[in-house]
PDB file of N, CA and C in Angstrom:
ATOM      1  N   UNK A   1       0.843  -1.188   0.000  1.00  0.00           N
ATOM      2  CA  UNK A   1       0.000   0.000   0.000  1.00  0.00           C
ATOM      3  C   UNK A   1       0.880   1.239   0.000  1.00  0.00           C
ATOM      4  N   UNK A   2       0.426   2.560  -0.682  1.00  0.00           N
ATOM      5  CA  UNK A   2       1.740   3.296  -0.929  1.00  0.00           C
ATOM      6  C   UNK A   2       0.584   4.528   0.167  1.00  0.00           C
ATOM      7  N   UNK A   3       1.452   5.228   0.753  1.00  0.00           N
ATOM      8  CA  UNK A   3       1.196   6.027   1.761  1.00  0.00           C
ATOM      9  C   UNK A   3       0.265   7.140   0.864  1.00  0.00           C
ATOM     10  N   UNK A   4      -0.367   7.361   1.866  1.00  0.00           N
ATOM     11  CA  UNK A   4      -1.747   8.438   1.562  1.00  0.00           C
ATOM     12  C   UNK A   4      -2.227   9.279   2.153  1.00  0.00           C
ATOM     13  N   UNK A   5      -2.788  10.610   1.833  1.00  0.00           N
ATOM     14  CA  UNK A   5      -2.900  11.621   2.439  1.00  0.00           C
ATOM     15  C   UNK A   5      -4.253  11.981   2.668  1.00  0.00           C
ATOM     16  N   UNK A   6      -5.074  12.188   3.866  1.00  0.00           N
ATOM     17  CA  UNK A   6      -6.303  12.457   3.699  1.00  0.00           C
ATOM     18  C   UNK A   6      -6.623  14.015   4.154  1.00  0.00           C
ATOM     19  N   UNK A   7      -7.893  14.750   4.215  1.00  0.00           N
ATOM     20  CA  UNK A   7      -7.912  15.953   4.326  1.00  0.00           C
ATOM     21  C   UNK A   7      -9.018  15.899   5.365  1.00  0.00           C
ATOM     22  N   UNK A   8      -9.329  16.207   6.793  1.00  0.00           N
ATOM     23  CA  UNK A   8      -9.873  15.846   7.351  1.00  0.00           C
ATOM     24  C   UNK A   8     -10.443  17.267   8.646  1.00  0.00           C
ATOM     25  N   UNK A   9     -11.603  18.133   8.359  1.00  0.00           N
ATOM     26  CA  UNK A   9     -11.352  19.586   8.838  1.00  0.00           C
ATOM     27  C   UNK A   9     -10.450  20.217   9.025  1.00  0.00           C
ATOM     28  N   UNK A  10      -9.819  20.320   7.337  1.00  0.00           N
ATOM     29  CA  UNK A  10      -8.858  20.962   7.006  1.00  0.00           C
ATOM     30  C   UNK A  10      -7.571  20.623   7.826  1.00  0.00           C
ATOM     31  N   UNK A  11      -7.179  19.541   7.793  1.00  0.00           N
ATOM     32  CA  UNK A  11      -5.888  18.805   8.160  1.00  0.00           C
ATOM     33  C   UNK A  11      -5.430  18.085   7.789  1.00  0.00           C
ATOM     34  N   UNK A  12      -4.538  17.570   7.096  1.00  0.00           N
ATOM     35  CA  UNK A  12      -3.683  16.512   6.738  1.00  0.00           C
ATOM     36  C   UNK A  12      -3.912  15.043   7.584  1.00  0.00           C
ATOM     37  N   UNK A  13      -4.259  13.889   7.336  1.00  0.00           N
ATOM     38  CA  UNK A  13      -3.826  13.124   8.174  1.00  0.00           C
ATOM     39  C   UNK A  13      -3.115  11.738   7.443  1.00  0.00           C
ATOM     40  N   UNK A  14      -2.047  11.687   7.624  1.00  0.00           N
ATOM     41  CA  UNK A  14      -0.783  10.953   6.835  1.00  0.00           C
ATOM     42  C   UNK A  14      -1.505   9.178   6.953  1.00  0.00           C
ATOM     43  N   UNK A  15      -1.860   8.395   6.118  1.00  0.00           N
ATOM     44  CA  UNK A  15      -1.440   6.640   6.458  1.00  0.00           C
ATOM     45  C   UNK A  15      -0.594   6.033   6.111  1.00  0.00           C
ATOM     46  N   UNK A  16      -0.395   5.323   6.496  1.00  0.00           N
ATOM     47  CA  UNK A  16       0.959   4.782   5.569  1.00  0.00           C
ATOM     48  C   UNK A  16       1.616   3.454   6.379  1.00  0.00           C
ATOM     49  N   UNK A  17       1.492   2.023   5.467  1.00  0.00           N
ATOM     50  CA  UNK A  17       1.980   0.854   5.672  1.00  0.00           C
ATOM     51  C   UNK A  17       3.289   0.765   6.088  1.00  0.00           C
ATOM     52  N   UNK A  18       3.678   0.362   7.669  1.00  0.00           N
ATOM     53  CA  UNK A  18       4.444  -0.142   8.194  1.00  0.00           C
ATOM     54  C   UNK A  18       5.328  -1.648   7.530  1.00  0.00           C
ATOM     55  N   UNK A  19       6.692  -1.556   7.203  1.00  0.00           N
ATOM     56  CA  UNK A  19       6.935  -3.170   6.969  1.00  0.00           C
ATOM     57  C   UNK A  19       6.601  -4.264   7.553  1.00  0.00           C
ATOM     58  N   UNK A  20       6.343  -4.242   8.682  1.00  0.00           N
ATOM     59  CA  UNK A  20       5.120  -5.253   9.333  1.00  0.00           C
ATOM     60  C   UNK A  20       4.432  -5.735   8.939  1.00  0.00           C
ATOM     61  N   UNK A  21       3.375  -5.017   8.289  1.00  0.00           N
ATOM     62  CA  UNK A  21       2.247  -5.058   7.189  1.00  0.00           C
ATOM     63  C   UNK A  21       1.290  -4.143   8.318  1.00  0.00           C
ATOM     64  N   UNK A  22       1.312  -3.565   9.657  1.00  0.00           N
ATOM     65  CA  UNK A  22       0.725  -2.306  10.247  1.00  0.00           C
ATOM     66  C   UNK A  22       0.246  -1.316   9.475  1.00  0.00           C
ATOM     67  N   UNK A  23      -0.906  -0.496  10.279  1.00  0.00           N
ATOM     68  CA  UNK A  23      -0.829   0.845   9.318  1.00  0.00           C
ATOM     69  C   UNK A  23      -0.405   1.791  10.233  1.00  0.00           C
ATOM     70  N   UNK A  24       0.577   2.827   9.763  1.00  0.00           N
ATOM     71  CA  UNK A  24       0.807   4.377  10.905  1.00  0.00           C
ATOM     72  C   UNK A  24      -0.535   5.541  10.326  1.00  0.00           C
ATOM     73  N   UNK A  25      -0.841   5.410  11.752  1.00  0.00           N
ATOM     74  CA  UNK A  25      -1.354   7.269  11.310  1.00  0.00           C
ATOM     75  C   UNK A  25      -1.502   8.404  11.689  1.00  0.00           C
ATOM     76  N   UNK A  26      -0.947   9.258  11.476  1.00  0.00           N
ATOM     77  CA  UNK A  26      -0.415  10.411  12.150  1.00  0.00           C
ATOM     78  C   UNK A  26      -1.264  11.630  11.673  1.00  0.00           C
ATOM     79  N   UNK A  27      -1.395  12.907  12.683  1.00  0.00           N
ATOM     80  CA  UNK A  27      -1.926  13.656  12.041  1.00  0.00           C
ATOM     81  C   UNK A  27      -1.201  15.277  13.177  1.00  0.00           C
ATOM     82  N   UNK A  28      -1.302  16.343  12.749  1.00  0.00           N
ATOM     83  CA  UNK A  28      -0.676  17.504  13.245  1.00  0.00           C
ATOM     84  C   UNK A  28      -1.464  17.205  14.187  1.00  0.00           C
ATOM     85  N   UNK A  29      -1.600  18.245  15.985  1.00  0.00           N
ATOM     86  CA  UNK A  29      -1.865  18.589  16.911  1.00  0.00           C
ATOM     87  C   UNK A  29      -3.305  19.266  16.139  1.00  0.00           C
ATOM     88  N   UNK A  30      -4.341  18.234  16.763  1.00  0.00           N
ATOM     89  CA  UNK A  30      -5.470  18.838  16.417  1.00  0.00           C
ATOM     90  C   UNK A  30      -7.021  18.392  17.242  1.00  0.00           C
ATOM     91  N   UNK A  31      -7.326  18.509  18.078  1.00  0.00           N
ATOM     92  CA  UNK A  31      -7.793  18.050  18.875  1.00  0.00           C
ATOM     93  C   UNK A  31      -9.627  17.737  18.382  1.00  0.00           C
ATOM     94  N   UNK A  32      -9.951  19.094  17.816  1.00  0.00           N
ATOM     95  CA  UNK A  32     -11.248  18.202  17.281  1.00  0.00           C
ATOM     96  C   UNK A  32     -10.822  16.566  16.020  1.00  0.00           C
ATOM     97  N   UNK A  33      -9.828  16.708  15.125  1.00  0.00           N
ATOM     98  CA  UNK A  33      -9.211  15.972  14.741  1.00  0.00           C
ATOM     99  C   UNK A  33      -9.162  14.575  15.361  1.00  0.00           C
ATOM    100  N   UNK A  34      -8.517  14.581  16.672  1.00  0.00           N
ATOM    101  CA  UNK A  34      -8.244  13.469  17.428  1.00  0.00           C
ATOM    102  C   UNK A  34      -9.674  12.639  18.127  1.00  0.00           C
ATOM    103  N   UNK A  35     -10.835  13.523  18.367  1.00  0.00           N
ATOM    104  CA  UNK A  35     -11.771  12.858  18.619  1.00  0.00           C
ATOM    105  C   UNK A  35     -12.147  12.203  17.990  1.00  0.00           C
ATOM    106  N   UNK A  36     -12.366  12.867  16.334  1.00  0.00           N
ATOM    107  CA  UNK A  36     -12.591  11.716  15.312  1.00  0.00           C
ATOM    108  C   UNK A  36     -11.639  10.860  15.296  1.00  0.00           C
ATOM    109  N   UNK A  37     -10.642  10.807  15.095  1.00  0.00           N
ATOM    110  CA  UNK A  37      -9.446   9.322  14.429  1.00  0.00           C
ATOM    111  C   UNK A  37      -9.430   8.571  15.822  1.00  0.00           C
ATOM    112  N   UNK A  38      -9.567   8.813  16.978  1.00  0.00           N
ATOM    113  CA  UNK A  38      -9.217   8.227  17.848  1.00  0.00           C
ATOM    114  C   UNK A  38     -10.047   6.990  18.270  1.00  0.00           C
ATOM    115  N   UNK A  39     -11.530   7.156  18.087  1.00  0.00           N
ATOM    116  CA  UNK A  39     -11.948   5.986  18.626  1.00  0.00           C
ATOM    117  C   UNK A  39     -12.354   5.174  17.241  1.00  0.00           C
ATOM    118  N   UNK A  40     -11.429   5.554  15.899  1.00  0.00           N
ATOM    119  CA  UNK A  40     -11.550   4.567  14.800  1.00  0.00           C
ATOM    120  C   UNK A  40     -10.415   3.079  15.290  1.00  0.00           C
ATOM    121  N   UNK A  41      -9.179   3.798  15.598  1.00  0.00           N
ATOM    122  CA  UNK A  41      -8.019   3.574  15.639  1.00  0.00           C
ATOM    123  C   UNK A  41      -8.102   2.745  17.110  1.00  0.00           C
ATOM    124  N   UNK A  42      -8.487   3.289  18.477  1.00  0.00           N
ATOM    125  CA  UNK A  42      -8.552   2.993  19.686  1.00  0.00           C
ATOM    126  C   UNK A  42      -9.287   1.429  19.812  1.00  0.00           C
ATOM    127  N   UNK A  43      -8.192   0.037  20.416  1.00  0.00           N
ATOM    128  CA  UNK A  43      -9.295  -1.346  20.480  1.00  0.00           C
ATOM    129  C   UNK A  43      -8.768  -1.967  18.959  1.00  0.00           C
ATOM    130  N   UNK A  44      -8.039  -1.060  18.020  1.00  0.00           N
ATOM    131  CA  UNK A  44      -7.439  -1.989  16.790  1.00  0.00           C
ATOM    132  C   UNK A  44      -5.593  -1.925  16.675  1.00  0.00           C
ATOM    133  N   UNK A  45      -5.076  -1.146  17.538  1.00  0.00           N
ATOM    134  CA  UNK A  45      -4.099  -0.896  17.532  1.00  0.00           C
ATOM    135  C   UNK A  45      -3.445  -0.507  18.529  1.00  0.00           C
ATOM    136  N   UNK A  46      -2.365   0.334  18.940  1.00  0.00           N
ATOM    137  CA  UNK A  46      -2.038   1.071  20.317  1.00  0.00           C
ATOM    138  C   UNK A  46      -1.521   2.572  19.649  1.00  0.00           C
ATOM    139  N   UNK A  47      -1.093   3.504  20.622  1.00  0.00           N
ATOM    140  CA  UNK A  47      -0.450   4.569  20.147  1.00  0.00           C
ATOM    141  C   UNK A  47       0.986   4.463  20.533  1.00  0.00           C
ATOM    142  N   UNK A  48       1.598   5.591  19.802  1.00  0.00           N
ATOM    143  CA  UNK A  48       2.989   5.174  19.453  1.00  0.00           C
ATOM    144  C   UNK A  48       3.430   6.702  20.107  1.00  0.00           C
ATOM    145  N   UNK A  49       3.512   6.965  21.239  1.00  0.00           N
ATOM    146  CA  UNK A  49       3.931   7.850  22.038  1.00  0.00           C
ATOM    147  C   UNK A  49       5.057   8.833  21.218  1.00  0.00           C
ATOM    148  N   UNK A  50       5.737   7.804  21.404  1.00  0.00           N
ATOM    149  CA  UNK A  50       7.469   8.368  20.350  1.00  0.00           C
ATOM    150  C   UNK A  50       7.121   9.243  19.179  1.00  0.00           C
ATOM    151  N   UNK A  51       6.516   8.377  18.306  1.00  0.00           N
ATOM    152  CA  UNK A  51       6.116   9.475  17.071  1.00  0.00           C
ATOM    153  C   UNK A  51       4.759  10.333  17.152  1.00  0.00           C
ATOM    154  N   UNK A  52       3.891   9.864  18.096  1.00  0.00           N
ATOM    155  CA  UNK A  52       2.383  10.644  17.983  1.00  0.00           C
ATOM    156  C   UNK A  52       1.976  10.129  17.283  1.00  0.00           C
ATOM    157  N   UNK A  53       1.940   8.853  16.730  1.00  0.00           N
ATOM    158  CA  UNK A  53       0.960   8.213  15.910  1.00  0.00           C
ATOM    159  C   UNK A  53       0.384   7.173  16.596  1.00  0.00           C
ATOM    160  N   UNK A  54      -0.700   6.721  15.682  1.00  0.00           N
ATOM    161  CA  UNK A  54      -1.746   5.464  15.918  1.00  0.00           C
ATOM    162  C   UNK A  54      -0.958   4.311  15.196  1.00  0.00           C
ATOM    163  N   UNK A  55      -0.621   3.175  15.549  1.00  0.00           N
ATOM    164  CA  UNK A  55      -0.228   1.775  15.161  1.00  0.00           C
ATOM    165  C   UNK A  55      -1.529   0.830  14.584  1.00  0.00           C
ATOM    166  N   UNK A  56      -1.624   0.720  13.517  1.00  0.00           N
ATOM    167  CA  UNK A  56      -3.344   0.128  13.670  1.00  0.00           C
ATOM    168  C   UNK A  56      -2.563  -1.476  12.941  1.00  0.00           C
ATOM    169  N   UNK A  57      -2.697  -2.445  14.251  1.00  0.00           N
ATOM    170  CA  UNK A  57      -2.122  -3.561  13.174  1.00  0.00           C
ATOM    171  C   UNK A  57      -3.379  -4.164  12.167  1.00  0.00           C
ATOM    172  N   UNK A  58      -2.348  -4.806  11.133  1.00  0.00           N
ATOM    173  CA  UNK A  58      -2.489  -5.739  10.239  1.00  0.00           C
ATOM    174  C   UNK A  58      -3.639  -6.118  10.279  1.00  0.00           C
ATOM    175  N   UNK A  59      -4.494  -6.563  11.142  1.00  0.00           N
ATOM    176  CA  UNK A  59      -5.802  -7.652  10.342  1.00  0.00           C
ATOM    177  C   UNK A  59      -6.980  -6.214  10.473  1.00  0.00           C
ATOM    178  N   UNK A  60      -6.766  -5.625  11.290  1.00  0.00           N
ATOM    179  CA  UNK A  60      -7.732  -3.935  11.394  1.00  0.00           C
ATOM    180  C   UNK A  60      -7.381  -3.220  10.053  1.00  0.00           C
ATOM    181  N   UNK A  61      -6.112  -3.183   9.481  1.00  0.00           N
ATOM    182  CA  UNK A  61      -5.653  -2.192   8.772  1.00  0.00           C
ATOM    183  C   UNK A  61      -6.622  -1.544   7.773  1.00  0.00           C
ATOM    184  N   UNK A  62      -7.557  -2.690   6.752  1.00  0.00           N
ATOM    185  CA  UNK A  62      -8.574  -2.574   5.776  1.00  0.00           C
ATOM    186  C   UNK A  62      -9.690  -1.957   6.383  1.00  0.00           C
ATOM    187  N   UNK A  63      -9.788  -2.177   7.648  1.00  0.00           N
ATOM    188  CA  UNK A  63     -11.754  -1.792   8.225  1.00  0.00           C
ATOM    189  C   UNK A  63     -11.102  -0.299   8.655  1.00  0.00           C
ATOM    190  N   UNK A  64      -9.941   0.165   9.289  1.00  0.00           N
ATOM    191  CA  UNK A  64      -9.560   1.384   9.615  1.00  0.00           C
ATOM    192  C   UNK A  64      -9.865   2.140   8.457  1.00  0.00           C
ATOM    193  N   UNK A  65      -8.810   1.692   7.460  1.00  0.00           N
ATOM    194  CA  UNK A  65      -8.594   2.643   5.962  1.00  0.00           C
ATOM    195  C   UNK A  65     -10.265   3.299   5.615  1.00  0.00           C
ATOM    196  N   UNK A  66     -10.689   2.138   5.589  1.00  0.00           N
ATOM    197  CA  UNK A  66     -12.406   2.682   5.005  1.00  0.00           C
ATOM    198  C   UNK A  66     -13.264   3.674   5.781  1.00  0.00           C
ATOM    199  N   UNK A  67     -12.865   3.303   7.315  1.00  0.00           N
ATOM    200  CA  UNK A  67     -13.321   4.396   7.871  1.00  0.00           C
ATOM    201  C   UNK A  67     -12.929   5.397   8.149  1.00  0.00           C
ATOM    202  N   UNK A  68     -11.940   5.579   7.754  1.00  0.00           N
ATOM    203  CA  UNK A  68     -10.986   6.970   7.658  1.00  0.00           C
ATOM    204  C   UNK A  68     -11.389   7.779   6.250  1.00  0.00           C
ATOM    205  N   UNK A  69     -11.461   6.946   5.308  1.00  0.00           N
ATOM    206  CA  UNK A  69     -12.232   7.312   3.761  1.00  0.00           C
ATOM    207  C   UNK A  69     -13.697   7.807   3.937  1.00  0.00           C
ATOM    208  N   UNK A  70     -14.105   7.120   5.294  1.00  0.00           N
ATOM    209  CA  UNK A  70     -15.194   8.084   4.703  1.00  0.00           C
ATOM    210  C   UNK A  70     -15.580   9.076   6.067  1.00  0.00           C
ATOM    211  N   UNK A  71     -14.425   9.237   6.976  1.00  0.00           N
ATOM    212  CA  UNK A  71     -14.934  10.528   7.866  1.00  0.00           C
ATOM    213  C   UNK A  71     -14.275  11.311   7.187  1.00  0.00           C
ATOM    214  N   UNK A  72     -13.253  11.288   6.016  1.00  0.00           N
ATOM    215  CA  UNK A  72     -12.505  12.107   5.192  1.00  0.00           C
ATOM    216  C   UNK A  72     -14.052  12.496   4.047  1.00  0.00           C
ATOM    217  N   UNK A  73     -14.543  11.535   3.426  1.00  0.00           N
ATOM    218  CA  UNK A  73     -16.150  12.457   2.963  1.00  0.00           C
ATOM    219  C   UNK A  73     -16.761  13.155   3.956  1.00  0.00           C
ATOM    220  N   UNK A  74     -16.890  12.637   5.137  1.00  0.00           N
ATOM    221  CA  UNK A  74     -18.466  13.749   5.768  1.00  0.00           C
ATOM    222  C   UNK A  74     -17.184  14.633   6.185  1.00  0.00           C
ATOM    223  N   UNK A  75     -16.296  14.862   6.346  1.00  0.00           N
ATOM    224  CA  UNK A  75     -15.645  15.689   6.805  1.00  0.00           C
ATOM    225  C   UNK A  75     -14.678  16.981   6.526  1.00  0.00           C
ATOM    226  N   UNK A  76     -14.276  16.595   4.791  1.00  0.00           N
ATOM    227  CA  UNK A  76     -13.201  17.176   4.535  1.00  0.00           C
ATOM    228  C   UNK A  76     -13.785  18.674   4.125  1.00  0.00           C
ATOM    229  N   UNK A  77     -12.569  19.283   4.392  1.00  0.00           N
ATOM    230  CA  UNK A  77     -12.472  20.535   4.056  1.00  0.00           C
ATOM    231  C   UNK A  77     -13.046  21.289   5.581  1.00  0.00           C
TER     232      UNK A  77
END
């Protein structure tokens, strides 16, 4: 999977496949932001303190992506 950029009330939020086969996902300091991604991500993965990202492993990775695709529709811009 090649890393991807979503737009999410006007924010960037980075995904992008870990060699693991994980997904990372990171997004700037954004707190309405984090309410949304957080309880997609939260129960499929852990957070990654070090970088500020979400770890979403491997067998979650597909049900995350989609729901990130589409709070990126009701959401973007």
């Amino acid at each position: 999977m090649q890393g991807r950029i979503l737009t999410i009330l006007n924010v960037q939020v980075f995904i992008g496949e870990l060699p693991s086969g994980d997904l990372k996902v990171w997004h700037p300091f954004n707190d309405r932001v984090r309410q949304l991604i957080e309880p997609i991500c939260r129960g499929k993965g852990r957070w990654h303190p070090r970088f500020n990202n979400w770890i979403v492993f491997s067998n979650f990775k597909y049900e995350v992506i989609a729901e990130l695709d589409t709070l990126e529709k009701a959401h973007h811009g």
